[in-house]
N, C-alpha and C. Protein backbone atom coordinates (compact mmCIF):
# COMPACT_ATOMS: atom_id res chain seq x y z
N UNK A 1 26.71 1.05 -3.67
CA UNK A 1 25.77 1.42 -2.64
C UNK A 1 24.53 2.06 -3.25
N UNK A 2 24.77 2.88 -3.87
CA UNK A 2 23.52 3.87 -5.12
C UNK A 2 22.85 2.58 -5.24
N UNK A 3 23.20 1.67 -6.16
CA UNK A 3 22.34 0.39 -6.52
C UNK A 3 21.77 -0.58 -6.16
N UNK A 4 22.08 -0.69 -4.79
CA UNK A 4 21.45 -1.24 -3.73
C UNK A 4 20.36 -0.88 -3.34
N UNK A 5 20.32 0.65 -3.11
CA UNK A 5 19.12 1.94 -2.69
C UNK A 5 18.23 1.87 -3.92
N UNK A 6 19.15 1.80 -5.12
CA UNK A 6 17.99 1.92 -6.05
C UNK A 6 17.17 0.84 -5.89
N UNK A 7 17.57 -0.28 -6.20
CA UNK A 7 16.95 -2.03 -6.18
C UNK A 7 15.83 -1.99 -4.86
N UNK A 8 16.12 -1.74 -4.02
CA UNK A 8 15.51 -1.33 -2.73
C UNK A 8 14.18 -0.66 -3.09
N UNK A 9 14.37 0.67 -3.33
CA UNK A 9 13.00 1.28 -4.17
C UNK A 9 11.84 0.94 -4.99
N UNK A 10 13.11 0.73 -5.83
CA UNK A 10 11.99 -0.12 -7.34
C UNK A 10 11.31 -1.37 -6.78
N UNK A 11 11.72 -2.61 -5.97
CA UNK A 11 11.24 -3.77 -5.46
C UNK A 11 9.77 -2.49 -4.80
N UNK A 12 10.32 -2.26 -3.66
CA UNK A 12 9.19 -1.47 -3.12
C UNK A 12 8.26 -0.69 -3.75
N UNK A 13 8.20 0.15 -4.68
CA UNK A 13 7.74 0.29 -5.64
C UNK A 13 6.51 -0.13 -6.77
N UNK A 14 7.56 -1.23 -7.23
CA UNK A 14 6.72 -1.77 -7.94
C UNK A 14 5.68 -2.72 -6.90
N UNK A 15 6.15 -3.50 -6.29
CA UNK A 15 5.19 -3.84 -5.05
C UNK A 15 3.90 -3.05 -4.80
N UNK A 16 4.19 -2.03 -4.21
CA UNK A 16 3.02 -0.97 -3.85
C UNK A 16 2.00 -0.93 -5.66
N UNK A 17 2.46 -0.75 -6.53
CA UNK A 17 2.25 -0.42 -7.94
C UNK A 17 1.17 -1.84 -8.27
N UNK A 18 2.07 -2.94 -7.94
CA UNK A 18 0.66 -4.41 -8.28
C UNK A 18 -0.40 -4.45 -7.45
N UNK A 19 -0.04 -4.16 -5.97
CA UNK A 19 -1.38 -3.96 -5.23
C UNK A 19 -2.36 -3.01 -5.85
N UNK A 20 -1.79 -1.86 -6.06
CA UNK A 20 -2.94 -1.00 -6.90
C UNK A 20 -3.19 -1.29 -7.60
N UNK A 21 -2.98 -2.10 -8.97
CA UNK A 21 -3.31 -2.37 -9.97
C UNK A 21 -4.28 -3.77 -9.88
N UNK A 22 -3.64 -4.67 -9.25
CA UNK A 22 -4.75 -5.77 -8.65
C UNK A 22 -6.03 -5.03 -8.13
N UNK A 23 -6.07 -4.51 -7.60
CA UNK A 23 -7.04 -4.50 -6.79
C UNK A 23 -8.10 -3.12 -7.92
N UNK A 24 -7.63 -2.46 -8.40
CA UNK A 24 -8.60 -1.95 -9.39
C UNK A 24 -9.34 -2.64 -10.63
N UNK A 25 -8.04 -3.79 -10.79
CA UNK A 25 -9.12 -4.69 -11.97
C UNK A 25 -10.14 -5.16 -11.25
N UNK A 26 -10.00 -5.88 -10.16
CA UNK A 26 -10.71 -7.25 -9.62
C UNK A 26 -12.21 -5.90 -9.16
N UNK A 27 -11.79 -5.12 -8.28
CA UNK A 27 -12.85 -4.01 -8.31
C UNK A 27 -13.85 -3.69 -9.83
N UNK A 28 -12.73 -3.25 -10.61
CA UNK A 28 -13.55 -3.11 -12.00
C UNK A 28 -14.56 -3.67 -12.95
N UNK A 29 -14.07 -5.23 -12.77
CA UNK A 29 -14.72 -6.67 -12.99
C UNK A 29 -15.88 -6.76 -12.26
N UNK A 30 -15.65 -6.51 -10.76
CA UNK A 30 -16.81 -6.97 -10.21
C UNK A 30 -17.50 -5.61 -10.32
N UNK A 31 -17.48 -4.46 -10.63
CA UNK A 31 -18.66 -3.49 -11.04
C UNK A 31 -19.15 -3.29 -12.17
N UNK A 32 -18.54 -4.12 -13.26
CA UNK A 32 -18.70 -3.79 -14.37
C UNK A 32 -19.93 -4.67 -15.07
N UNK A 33 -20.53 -4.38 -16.06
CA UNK A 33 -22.01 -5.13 -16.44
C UNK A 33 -21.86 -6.50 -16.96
N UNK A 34 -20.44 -6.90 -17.24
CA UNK A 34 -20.06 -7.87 -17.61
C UNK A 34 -20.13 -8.95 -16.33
N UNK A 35 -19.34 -8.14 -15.50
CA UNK A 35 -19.05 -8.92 -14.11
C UNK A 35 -20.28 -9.32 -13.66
N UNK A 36 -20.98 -8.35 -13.61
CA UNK A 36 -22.25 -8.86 -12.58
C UNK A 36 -23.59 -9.78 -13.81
N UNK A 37 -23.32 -9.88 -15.28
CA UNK A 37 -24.23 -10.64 -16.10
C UNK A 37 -23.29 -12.03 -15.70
N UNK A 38 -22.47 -12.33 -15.60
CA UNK A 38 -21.63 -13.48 -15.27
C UNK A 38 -22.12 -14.50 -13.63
N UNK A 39 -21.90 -12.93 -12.71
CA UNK A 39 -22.26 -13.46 -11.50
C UNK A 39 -23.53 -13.98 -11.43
N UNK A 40 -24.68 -13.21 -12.25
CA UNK A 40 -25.99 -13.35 -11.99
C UNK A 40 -26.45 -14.93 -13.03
N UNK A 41 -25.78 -15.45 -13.82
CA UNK A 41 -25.87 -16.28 -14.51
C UNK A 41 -25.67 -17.52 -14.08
N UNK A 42 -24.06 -17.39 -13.58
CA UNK A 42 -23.77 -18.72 -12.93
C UNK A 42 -23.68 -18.64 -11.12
N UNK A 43 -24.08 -17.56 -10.48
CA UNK A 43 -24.91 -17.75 -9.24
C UNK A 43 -23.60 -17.83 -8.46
N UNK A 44 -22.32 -18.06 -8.84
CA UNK A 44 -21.50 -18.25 -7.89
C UNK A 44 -20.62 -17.03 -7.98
N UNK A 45 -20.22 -16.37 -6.84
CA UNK A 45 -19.24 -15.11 -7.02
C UNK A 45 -18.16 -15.75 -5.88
N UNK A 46 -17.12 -16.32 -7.05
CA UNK A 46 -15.99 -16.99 -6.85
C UNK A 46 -14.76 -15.71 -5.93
N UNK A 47 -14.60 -15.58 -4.44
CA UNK A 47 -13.90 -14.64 -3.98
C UNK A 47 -12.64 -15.01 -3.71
N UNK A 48 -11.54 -14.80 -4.77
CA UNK A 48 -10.17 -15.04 -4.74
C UNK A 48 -9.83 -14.49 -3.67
N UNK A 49 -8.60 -15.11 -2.74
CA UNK A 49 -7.63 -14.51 -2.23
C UNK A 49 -6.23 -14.40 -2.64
N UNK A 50 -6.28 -13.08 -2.48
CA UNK A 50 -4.88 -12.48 -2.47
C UNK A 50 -3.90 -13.01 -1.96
N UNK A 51 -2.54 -12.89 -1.82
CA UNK A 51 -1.31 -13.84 -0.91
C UNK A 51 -1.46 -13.13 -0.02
N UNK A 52 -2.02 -11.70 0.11
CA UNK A 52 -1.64 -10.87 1.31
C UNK A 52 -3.06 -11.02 2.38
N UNK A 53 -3.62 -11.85 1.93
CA UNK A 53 -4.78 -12.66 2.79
C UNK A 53 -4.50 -13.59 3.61
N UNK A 54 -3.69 -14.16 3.36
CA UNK A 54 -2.64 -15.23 4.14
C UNK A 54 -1.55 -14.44 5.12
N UNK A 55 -1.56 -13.66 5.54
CA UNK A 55 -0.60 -13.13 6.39
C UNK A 55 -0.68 -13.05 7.82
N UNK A 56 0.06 -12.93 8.15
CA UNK A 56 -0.03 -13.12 10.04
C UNK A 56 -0.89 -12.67 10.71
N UNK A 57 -1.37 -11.48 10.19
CA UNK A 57 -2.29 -10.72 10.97
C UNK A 57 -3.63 -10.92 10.74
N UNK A 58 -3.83 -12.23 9.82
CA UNK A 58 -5.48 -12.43 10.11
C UNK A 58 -5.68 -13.98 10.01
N UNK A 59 -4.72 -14.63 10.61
CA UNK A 59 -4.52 -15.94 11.50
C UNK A 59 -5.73 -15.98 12.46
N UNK A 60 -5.47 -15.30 13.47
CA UNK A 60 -6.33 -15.48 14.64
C UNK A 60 -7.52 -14.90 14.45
N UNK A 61 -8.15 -14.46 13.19
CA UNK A 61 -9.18 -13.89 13.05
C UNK A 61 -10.28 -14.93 12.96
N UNK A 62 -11.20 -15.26 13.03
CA UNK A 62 -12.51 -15.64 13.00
C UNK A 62 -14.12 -15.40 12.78
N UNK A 63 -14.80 -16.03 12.06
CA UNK A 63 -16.31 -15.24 11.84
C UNK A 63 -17.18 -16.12 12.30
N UNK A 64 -17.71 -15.11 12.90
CA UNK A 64 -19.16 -15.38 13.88
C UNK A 64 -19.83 -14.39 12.78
C-alpha cells in the first residue's frame, strides 16, 4: 500500500516538475539574445504546442 502512495506522488510530482521545467526553457529561449537574433533572422516564430494544449478545455475555444 506505502508503494502505491509512493508511485502515486512521484508520477504526480515529477509531472508538475516537467511542466516547470518546460515552460522555463521555452520562456528562456524566447527571451534570450539568441532566441530573438534567430527569430529576427528567419522572421518566423515557430509556436509549439504543448500536449496540454490539446485538452478538453480549449476545444470549444475560438479566435475572433
Amino acid at each position: 500500500m506505502e508503494v502505491i502512495i509512493f508511485l502515486v506522488y512521484f508520477t504526480i510530482g515529477s509531472f508538475i516538475l516537467y511542466i516547470v521545467i518546460e515552460t522555463a526553457v521555452r520562456k528562456g529561449i524566447d527571451n534570450s539574445i539568441i532566441g530573438q537574433f534567430l527569430e529576427k533572422k528567419y522572421g518566423v516564430k515557430e509556436d509549439k504546442k504543448s500536449f496540454l494544449d490539446d485538452d478538453l478545455d480549449n476545444e470549444n475555444k475560438t479566435d475572433h
